[in-house]
PDB file of N, CA and C in Angstrom:
ATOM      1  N   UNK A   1     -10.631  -3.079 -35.667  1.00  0.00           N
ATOM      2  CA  UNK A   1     -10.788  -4.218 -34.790  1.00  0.00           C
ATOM      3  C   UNK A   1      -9.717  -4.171 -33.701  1.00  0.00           C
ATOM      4  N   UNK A   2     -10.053  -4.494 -32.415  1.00  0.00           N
ATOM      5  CA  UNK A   2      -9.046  -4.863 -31.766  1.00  0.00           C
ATOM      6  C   UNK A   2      -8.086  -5.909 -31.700  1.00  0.00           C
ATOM      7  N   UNK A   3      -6.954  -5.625 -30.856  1.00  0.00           N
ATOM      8  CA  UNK A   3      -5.610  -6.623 -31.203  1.00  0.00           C
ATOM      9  C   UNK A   3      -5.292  -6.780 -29.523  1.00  0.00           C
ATOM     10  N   UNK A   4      -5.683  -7.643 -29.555  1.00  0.00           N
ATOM     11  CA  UNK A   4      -5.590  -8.871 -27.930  1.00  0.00           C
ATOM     12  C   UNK A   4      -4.700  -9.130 -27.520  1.00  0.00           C
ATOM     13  N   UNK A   5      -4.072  -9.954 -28.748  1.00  0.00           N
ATOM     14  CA  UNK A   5      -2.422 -10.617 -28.463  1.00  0.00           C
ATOM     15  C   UNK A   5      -1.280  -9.636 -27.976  1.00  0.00           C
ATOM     16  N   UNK A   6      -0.955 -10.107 -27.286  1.00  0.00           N
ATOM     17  CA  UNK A   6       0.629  -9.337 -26.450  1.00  0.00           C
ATOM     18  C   UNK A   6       0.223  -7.966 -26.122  1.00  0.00           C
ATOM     19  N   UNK A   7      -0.780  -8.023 -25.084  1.00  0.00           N
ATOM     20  CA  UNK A   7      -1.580  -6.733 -24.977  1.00  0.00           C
ATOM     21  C   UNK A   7      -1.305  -5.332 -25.717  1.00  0.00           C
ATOM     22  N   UNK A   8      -1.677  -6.074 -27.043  1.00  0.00           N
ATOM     23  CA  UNK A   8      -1.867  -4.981 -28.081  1.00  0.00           C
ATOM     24  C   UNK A   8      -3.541  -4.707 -28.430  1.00  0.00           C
ATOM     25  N   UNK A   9      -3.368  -3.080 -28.650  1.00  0.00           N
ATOM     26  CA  UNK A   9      -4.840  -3.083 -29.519  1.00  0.00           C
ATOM     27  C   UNK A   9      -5.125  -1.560 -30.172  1.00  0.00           C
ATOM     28  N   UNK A  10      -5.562  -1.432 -31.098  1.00  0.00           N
ATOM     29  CA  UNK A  10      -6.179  -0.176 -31.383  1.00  0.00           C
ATOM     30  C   UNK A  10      -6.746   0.460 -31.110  1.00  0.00           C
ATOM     31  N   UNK A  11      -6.523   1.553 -30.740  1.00  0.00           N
ATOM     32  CA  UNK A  11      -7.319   2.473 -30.187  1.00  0.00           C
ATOM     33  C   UNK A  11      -8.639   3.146 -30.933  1.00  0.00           C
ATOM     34  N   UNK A  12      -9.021   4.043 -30.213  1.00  0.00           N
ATOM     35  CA  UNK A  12     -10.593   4.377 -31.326  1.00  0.00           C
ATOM     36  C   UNK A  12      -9.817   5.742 -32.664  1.00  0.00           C
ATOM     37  N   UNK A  13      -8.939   6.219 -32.052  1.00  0.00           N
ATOM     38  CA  UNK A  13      -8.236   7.260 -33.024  1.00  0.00           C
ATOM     39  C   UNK A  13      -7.581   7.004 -33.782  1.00  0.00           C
ATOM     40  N   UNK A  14      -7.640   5.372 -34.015  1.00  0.00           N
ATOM     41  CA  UNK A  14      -6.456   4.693 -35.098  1.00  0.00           C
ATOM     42  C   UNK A  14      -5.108   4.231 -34.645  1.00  0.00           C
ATOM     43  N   UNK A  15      -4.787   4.948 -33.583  1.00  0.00           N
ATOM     44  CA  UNK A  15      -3.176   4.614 -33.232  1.00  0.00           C
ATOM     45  C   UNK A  15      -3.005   3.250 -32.363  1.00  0.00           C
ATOM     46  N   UNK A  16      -2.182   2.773 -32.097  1.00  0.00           N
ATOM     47  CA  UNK A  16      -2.098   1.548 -31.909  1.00  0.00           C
ATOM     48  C   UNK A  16      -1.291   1.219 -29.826  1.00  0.00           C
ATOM     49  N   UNK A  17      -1.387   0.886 -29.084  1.00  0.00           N
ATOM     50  CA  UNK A  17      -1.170   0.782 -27.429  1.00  0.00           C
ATOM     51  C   UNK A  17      -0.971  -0.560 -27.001  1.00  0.00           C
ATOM     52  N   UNK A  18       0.064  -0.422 -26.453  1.00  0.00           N
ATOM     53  CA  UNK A  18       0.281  -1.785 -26.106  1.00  0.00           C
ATOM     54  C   UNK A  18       1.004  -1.816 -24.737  1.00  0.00           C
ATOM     55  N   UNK A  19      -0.195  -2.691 -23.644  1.00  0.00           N
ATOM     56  CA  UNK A  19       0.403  -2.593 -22.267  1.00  0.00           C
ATOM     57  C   UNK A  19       1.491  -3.412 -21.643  1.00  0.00           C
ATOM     58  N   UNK A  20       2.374  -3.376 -20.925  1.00  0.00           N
ATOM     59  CA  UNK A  20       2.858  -4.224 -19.856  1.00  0.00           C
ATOM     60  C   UNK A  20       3.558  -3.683 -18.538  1.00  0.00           C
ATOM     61  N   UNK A  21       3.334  -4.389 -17.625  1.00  0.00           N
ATOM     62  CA  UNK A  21       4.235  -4.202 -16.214  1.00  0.00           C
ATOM     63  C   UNK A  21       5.666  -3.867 -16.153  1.00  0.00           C
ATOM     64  N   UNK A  22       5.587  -3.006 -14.955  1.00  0.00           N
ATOM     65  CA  UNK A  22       7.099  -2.728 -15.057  1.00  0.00           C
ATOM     66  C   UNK A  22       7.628  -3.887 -13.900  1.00  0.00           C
ATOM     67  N   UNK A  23       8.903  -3.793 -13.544  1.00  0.00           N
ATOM     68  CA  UNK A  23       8.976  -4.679 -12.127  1.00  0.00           C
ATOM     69  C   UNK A  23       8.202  -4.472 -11.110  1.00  0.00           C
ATOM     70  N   UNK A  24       7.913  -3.666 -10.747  1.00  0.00           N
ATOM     71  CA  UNK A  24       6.929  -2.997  -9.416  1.00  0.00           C
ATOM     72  C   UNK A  24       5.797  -3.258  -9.587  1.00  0.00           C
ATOM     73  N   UNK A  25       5.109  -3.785 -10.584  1.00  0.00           N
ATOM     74  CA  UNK A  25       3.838  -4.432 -11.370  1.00  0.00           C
ATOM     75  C   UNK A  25       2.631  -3.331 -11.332  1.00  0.00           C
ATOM     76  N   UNK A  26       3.409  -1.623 -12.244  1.00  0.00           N
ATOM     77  CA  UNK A  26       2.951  -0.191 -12.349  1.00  0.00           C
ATOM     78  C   UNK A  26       2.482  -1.047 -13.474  1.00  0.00           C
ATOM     79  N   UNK A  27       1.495  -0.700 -14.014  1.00  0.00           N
ATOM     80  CA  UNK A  27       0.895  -0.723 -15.908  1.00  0.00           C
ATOM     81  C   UNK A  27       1.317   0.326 -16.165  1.00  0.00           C
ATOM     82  N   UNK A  28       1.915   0.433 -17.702  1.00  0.00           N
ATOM     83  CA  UNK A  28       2.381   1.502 -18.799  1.00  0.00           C
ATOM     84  C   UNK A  28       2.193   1.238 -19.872  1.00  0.00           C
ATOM     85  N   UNK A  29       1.838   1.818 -20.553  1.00  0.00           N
ATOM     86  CA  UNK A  29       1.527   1.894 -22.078  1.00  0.00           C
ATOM     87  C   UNK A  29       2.528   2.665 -22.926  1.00  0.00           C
ATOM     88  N   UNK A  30       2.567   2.057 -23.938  1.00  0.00           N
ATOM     89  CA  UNK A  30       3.495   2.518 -25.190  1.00  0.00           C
ATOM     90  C   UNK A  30       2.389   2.337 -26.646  1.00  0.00           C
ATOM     91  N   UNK A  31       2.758   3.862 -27.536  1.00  0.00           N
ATOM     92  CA  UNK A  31       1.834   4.092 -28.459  1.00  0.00           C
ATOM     93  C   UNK A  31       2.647   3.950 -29.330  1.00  0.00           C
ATOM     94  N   UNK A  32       2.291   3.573 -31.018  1.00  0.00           N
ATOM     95  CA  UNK A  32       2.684   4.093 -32.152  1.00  0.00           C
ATOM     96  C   UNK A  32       1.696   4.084 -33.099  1.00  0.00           C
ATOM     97  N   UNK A  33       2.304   4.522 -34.180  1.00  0.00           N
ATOM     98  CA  UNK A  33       1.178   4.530 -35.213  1.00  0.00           C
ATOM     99  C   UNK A  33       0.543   3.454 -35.808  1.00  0.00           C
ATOM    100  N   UNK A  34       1.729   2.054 -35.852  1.00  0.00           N
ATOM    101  CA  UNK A  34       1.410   0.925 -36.616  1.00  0.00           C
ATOM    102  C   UNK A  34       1.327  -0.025 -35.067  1.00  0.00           C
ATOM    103  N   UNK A  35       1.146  -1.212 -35.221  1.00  0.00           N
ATOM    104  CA  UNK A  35       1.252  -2.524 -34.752  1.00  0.00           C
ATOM    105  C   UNK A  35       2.574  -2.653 -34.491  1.00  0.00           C
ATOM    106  N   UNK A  36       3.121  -2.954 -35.935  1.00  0.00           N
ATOM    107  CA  UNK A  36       4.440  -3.439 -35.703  1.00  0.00           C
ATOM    108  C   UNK A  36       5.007  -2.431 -34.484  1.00  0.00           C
ATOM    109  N   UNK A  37       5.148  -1.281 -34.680  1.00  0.00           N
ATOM    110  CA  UNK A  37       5.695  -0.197 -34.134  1.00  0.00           C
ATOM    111  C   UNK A  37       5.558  -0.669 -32.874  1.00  0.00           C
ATOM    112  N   UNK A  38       4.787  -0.673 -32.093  1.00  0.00           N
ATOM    113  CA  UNK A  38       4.089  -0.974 -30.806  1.00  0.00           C
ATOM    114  C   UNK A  38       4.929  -2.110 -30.342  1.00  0.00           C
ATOM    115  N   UNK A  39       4.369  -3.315 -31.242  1.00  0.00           N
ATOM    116  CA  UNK A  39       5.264  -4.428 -30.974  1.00  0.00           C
ATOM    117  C   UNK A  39       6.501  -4.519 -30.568  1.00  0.00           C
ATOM    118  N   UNK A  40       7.636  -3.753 -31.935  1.00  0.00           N
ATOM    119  CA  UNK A  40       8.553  -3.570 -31.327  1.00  0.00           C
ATOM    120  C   UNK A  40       8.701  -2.995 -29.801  1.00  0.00           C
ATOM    121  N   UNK A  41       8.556  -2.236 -29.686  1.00  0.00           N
ATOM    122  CA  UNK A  41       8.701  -1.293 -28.276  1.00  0.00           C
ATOM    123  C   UNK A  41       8.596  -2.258 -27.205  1.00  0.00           C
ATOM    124  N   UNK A  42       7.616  -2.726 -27.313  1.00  0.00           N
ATOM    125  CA  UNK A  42       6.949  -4.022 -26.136  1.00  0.00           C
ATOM    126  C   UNK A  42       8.303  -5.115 -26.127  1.00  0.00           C
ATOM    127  N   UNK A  43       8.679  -5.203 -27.179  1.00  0.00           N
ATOM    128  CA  UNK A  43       9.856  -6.566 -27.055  1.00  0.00           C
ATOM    129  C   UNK A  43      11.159  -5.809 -26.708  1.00  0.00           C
ATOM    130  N   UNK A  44      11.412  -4.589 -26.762  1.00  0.00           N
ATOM    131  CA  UNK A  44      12.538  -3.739 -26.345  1.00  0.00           C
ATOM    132  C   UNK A  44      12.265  -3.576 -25.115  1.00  0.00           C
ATOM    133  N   UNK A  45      10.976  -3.149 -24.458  1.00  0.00           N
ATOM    134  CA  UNK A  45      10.998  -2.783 -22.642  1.00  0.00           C
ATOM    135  C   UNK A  45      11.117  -4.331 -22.100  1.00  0.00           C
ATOM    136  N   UNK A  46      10.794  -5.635 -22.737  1.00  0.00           N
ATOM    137  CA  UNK A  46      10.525  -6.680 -22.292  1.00  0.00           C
ATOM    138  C   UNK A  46      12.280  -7.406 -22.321  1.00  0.00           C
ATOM    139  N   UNK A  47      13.055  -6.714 -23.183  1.00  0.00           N
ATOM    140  CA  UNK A  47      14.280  -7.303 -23.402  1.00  0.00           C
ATOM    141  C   UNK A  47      15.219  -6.724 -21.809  1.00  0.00           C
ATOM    142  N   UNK A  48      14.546  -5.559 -22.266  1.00  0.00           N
ATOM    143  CA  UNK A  48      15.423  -4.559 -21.038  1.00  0.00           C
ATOM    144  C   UNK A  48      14.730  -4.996 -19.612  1.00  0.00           C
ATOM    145  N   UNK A  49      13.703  -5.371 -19.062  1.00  0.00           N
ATOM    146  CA  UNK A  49      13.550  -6.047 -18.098  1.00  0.00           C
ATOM    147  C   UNK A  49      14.202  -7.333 -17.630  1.00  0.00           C
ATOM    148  N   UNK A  50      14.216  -8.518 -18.981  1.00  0.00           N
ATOM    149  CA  UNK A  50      14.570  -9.340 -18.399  1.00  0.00           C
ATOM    150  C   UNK A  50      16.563  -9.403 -18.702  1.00  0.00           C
ATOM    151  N   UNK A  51      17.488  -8.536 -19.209  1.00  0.00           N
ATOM    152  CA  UNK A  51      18.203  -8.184 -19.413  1.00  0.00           C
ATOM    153  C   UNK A  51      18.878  -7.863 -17.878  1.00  0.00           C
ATOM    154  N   UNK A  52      17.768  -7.080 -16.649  1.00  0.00           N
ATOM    155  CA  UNK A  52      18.615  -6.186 -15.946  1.00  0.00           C
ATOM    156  C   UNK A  52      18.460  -4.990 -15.971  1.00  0.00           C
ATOM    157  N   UNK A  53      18.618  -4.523 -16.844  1.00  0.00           N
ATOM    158  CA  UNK A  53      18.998  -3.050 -17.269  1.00  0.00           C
ATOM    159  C   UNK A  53      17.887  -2.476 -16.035  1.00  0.00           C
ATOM    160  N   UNK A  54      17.224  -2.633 -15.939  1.00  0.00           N
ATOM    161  CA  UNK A  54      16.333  -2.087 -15.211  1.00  0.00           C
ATOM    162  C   UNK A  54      16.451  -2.159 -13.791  1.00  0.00           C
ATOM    163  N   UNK A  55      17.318  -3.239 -13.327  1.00  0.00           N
ATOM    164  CA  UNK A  55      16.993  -4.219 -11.808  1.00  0.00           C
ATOM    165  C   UNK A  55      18.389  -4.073 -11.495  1.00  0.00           C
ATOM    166  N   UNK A  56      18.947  -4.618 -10.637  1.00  0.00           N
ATOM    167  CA  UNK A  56      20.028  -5.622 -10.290  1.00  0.00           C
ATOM    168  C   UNK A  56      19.380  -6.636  -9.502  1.00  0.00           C
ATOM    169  N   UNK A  57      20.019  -7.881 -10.000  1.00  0.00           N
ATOM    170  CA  UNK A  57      19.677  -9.277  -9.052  1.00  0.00           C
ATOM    171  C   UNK A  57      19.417  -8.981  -7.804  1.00  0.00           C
ATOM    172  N   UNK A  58      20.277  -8.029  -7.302  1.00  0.00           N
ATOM    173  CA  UNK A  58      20.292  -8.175  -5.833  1.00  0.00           C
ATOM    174  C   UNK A  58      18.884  -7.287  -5.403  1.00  0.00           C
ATOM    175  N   UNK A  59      18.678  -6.400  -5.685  1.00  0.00           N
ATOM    176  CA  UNK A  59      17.352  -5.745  -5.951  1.00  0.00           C
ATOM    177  C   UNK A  59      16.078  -6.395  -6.119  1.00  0.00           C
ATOM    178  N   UNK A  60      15.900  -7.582  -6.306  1.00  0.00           N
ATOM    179  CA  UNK A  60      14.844  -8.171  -7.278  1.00  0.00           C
ATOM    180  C   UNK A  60      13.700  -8.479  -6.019  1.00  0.00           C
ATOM    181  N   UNK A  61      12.652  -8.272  -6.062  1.00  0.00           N
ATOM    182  CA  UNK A  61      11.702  -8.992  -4.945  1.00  0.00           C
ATOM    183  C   UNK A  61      10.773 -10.320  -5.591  1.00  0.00           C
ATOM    184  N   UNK A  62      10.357 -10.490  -4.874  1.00  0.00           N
ATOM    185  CA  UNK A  62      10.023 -11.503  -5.855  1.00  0.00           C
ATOM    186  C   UNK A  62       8.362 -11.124  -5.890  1.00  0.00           C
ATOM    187  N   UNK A  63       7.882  -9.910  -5.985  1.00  0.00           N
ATOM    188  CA  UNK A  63       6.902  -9.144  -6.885  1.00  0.00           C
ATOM    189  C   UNK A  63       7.397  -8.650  -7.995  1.00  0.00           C
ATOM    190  N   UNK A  64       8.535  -8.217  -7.414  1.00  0.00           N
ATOM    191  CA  UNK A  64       9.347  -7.745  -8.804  1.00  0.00           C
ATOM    192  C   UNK A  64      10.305  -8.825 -10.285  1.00  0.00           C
ATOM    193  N   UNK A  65      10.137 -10.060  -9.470  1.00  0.00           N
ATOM    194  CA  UNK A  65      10.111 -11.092 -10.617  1.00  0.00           C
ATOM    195  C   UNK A  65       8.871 -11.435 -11.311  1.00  0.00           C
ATOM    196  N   UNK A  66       7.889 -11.596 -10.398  1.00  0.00           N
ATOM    197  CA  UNK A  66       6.888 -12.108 -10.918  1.00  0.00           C
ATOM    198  C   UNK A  66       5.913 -11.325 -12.034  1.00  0.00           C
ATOM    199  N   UNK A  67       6.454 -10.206 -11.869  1.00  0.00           N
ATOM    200  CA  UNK A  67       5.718  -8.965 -12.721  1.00  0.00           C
ATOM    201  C   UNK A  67       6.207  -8.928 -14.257  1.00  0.00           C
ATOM    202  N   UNK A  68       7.919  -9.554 -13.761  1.00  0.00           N
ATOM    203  CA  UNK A  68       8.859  -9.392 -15.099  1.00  0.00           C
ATOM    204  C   UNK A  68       8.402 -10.801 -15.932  1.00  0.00           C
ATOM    205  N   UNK A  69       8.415 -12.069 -15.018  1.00  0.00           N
ATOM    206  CA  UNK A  69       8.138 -13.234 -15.743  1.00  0.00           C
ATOM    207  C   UNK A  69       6.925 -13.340 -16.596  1.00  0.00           C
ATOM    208  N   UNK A  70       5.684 -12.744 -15.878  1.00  0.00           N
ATOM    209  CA  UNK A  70       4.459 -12.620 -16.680  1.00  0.00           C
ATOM    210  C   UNK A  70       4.334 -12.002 -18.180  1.00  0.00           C
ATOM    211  N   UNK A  71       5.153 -10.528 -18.126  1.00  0.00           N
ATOM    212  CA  UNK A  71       5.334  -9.882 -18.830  1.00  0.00           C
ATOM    213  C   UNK A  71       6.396 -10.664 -19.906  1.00  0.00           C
ATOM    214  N   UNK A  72       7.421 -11.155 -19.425  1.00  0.00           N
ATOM    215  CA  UNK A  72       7.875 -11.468 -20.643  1.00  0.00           C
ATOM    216  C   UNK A  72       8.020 -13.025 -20.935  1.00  0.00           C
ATOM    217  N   UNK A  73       7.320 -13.534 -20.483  1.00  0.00           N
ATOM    218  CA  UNK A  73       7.229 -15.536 -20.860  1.00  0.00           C
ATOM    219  C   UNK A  73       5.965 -15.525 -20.727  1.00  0.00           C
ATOM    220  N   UNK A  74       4.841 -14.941 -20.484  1.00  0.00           N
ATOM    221  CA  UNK A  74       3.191 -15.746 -20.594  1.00  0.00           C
ATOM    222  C   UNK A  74       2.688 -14.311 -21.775  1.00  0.00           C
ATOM    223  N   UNK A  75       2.809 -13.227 -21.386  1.00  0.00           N
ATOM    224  CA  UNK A  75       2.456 -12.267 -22.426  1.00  0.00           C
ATOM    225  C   UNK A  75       2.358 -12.557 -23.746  1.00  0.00           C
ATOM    226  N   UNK A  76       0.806 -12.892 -24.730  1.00  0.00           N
ATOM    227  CA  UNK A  76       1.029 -12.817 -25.533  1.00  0.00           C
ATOM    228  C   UNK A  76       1.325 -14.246 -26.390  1.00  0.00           C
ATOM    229  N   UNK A  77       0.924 -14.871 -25.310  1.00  0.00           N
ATOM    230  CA  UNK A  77       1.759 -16.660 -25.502  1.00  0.00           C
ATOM    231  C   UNK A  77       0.150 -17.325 -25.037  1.00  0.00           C
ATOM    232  N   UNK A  78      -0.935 -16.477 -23.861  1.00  0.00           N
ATOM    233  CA  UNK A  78      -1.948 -16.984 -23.291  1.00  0.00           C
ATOM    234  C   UNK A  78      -3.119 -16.251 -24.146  1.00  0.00           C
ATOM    235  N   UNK A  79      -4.595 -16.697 -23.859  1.00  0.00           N
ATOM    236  CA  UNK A  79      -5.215 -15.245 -23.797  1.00  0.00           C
ATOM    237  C   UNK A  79      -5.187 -14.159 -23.259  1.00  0.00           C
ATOM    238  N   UNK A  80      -5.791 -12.837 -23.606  1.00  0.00           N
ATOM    239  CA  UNK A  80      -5.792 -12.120 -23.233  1.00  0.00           C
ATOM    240  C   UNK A  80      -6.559 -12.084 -21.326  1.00  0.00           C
ATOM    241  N   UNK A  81      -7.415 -12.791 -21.177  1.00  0.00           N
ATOM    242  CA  UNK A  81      -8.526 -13.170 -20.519  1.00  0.00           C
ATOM    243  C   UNK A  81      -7.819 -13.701 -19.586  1.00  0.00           C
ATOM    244  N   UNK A  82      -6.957 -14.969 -19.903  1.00  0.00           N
ATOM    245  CA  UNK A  82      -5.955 -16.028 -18.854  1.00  0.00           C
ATOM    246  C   UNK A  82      -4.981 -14.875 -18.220  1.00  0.00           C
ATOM    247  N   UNK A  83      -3.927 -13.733 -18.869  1.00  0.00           N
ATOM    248  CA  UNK A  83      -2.865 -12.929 -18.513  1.00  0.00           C
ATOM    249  C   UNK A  83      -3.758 -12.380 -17.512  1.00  0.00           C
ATOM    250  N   UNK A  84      -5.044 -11.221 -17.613  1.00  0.00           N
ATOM    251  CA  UNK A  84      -5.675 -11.054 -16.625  1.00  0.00           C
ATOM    252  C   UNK A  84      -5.959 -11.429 -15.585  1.00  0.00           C
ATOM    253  N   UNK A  85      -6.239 -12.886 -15.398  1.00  0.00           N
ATOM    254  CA  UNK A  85      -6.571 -13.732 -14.354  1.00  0.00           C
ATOM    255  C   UNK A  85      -4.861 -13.807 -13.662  1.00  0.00           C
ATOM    256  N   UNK A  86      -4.012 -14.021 -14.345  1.00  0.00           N
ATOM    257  CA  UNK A  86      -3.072 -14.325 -13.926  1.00  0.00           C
ATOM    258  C   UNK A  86      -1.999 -12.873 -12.888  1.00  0.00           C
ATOM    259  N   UNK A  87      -2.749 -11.854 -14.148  1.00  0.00           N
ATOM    260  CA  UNK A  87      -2.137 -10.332 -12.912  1.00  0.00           C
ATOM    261  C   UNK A  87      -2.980 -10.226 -11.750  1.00  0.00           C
ATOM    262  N   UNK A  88      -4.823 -10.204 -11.728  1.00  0.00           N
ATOM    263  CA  UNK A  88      -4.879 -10.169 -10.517  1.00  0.00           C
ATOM    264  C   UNK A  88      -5.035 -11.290  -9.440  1.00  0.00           C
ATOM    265  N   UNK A  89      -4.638 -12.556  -9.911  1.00  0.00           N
ATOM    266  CA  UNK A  89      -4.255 -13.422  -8.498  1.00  0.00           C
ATOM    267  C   UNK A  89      -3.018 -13.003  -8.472  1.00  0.00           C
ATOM    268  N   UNK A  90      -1.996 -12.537  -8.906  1.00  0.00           N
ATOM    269  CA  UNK A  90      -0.816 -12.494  -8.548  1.00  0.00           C
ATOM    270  C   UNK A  90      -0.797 -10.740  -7.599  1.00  0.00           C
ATOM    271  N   UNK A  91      -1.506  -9.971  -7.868  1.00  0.00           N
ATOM    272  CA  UNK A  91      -1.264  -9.001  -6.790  1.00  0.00           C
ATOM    273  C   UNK A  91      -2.167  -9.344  -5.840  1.00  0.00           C
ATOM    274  N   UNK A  92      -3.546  -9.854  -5.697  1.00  0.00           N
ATOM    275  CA  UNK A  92      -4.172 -10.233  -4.793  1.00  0.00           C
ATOM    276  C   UNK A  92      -3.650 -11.384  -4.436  1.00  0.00           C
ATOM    277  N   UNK A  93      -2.979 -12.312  -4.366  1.00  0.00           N
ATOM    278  CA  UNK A  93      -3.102 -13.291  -3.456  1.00  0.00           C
ATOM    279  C   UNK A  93      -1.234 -13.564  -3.117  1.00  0.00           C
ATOM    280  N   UNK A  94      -0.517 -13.401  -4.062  1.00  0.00           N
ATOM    281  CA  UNK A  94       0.605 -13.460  -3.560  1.00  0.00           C
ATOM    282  C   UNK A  94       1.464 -12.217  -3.324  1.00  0.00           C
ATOM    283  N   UNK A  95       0.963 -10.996  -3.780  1.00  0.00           N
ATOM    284  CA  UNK A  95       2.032 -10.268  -3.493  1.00  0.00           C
ATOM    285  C   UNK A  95       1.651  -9.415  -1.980  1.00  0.00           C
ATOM    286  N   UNK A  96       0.648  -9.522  -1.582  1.00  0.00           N
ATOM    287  CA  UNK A  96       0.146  -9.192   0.067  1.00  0.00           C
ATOM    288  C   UNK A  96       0.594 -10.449   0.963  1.00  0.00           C
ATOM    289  N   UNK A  97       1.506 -11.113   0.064  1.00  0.00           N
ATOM    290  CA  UNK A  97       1.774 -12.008   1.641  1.00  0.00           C
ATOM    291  C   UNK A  97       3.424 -12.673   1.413  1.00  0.00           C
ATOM    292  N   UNK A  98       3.675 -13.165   0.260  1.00  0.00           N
ATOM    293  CA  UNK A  98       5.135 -13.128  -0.231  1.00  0.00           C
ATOM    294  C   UNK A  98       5.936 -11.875  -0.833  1.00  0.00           C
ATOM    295  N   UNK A  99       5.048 -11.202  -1.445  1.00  0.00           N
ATOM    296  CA  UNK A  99       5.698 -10.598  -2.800  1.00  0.00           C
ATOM    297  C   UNK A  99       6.340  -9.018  -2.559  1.00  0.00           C
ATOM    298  N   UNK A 100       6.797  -8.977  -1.113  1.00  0.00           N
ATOM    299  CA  UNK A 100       7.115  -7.665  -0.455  1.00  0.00           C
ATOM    300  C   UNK A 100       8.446  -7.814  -0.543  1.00  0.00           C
TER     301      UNK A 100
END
Protein backbone atom coordinates (compact mmCIF):
# COMPACT_ATOMS: atom_id res chain seq x y z
CA UNK A 1 0.00 0.00 0.00
CA UNK A 2 1.04 3.37 -0.35
CA UNK A 3 2.25 5.89 2.38
CA UNK A 4 0.98 9.59 1.68
CA UNK A 5 1.91 11.12 4.87
CA UNK A 6 5.13 13.26 4.89
CA UNK A 7 5.57 12.44 1.29
CA UNK A 8 6.32 9.01 1.99
CA UNK A 9 5.45 5.89 -0.01
CA UNK A 10 6.40 2.55 -1.30
CA UNK A 11 7.59 1.87 -4.10
CA UNK A 12 6.54 -1.12 -6.47
CA UNK A 13 10.08 -2.97 -5.56
CA UNK A 14 9.32 -2.81 -1.90
CA UNK A 15 11.73 -0.08 -0.92
CA UNK A 16 10.43 2.81 0.60
CA UNK A 17 10.95 7.12 -1.03
CA UNK A 18 10.27 9.91 0.46
CA UNK A 19 10.14 13.43 -1.27
CA UNK A 20 10.92 17.02 -0.29
CA UNK A 21 12.24 20.46 -1.57
CA UNK A 22 15.39 21.75 -1.27
CA UNK A 23 15.60 25.70 -0.78
CA UNK A 24 15.61 26.37 -4.51
CA UNK A 25 12.25 24.33 -4.51
CA UNK A 26 14.54 21.25 -6.75
CA UNK A 27 12.40 17.88 -5.66
CA UNK A 28 14.74 15.05 -4.24
CA UNK A 29 14.12 11.91 -3.07
CA UNK A 30 15.65 9.82 -0.38
CA UNK A 31 15.30 5.84 -0.34
CA UNK A 32 15.56 3.17 2.33
CA UNK A 33 14.53 -0.06 2.96
CA UNK A 34 12.01 0.57 5.83
CA UNK A 35 9.63 3.62 6.48
CA UNK A 36 11.12 4.43 9.49
CA UNK A 37 14.44 4.65 7.62
CA UNK A 38 13.08 7.12 5.11
CA UNK A 39 11.44 9.01 7.77
CA UNK A 40 14.31 9.52 9.54
CA UNK A 41 16.31 10.98 6.65
CA UNK A 42 13.35 13.34 5.77
CA UNK A 43 13.50 14.83 9.45
CA UNK A 44 17.44 15.07 9.18
CA UNK A 45 17.38 17.06 5.57
CA UNK A 46 14.32 18.98 7.15
CA UNK A 47 16.41 19.73 10.44
CA UNK A 48 19.37 20.79 8.31
CA UNK A 49 17.28 23.17 6.24
CA UNK A 50 15.63 24.83 8.79
CA UNK A 51 18.90 24.79 11.00
CA UNK A 52 20.92 26.81 8.17
CA UNK A 53 23.29 24.43 7.51
CA UNK A 54 22.30 24.68 4.16
CA UNK A 55 21.56 28.66 3.72
CA UNK A 56 22.83 31.64 5.45
CA UNK A 57 20.11 34.20 6.46
CA UNK A 58 21.62 36.52 4.38
CA UNK A 59 21.27 34.23 1.35
CA UNK A 60 17.68 33.37 1.87
CA UNK A 61 15.11 34.50 -0.99
CA UNK A 62 12.07 34.32 -0.16
CA UNK A 63 11.47 31.26 -2.73
CA UNK A 64 13.99 29.94 -0.86
CA UNK A 65 11.99 30.31 2.45
CA UNK A 66 8.98 29.37 1.18
CA UNK A 67 10.23 26.03 -0.16
CA UNK A 68 11.90 25.44 3.38
CA UNK A 69 8.62 26.44 5.36
CA UNK A 70 6.39 24.07 3.31
CA UNK A 71 8.74 21.38 3.65
CA UNK A 72 9.23 21.57 7.11
CA UNK A 73 5.88 23.05 9.00
CA UNK A 74 2.93 21.89 6.47
CA UNK A 75 4.71 18.53 5.24
CA UNK A 76 3.03 15.76 6.46
CA UNK A 77 0.82 17.83 8.93
CA UNK A 78 -1.80 18.42 5.54
CA UNK A 79 -2.90 16.02 2.90
CA UNK A 80 -1.03 14.82 0.55
CA UNK A 81 -3.44 16.51 -2.15
CA UNK A 82 -3.51 20.11 -0.02
CA UNK A 83 0.88 20.07 0.04
CA UNK A 84 0.41 19.71 -3.79
CA UNK A 85 -1.90 22.46 -4.24
CA UNK A 86 0.17 24.35 -2.02
CA UNK A 87 3.74 23.66 -4.15
CA UNK A 88 2.16 24.52 -7.32
CA UNK A 89 0.48 27.89 -6.38
CA UNK A 90 3.54 28.67 -4.73
CA UNK A 91 5.86 28.30 -7.89
CA UNK A 92 3.14 29.43 -10.18
CA UNK A 93 1.85 32.32 -8.68
CA UNK A 94 4.31 33.66 -6.24
CA UNK A 95 7.58 32.75 -7.10
CA UNK A 96 7.35 34.44 -10.91
CA UNK A 97 6.64 37.61 -9.32
CA UNK A 98 8.02 37.84 -5.57
CA UNK A 99 9.97 34.79 -5.08
CA UNK A 100 13.26 35.84 -7.13
Amino acid sequence: MTEMKNNIRQRPNGTWEGRYYDVDGKQHSLYGRTKAIVKDKLASKRAEIVSGNSITETDLTIEQWGWAWMQTFKAGKIKHSTMDNYESDFRLHVVPYIGM
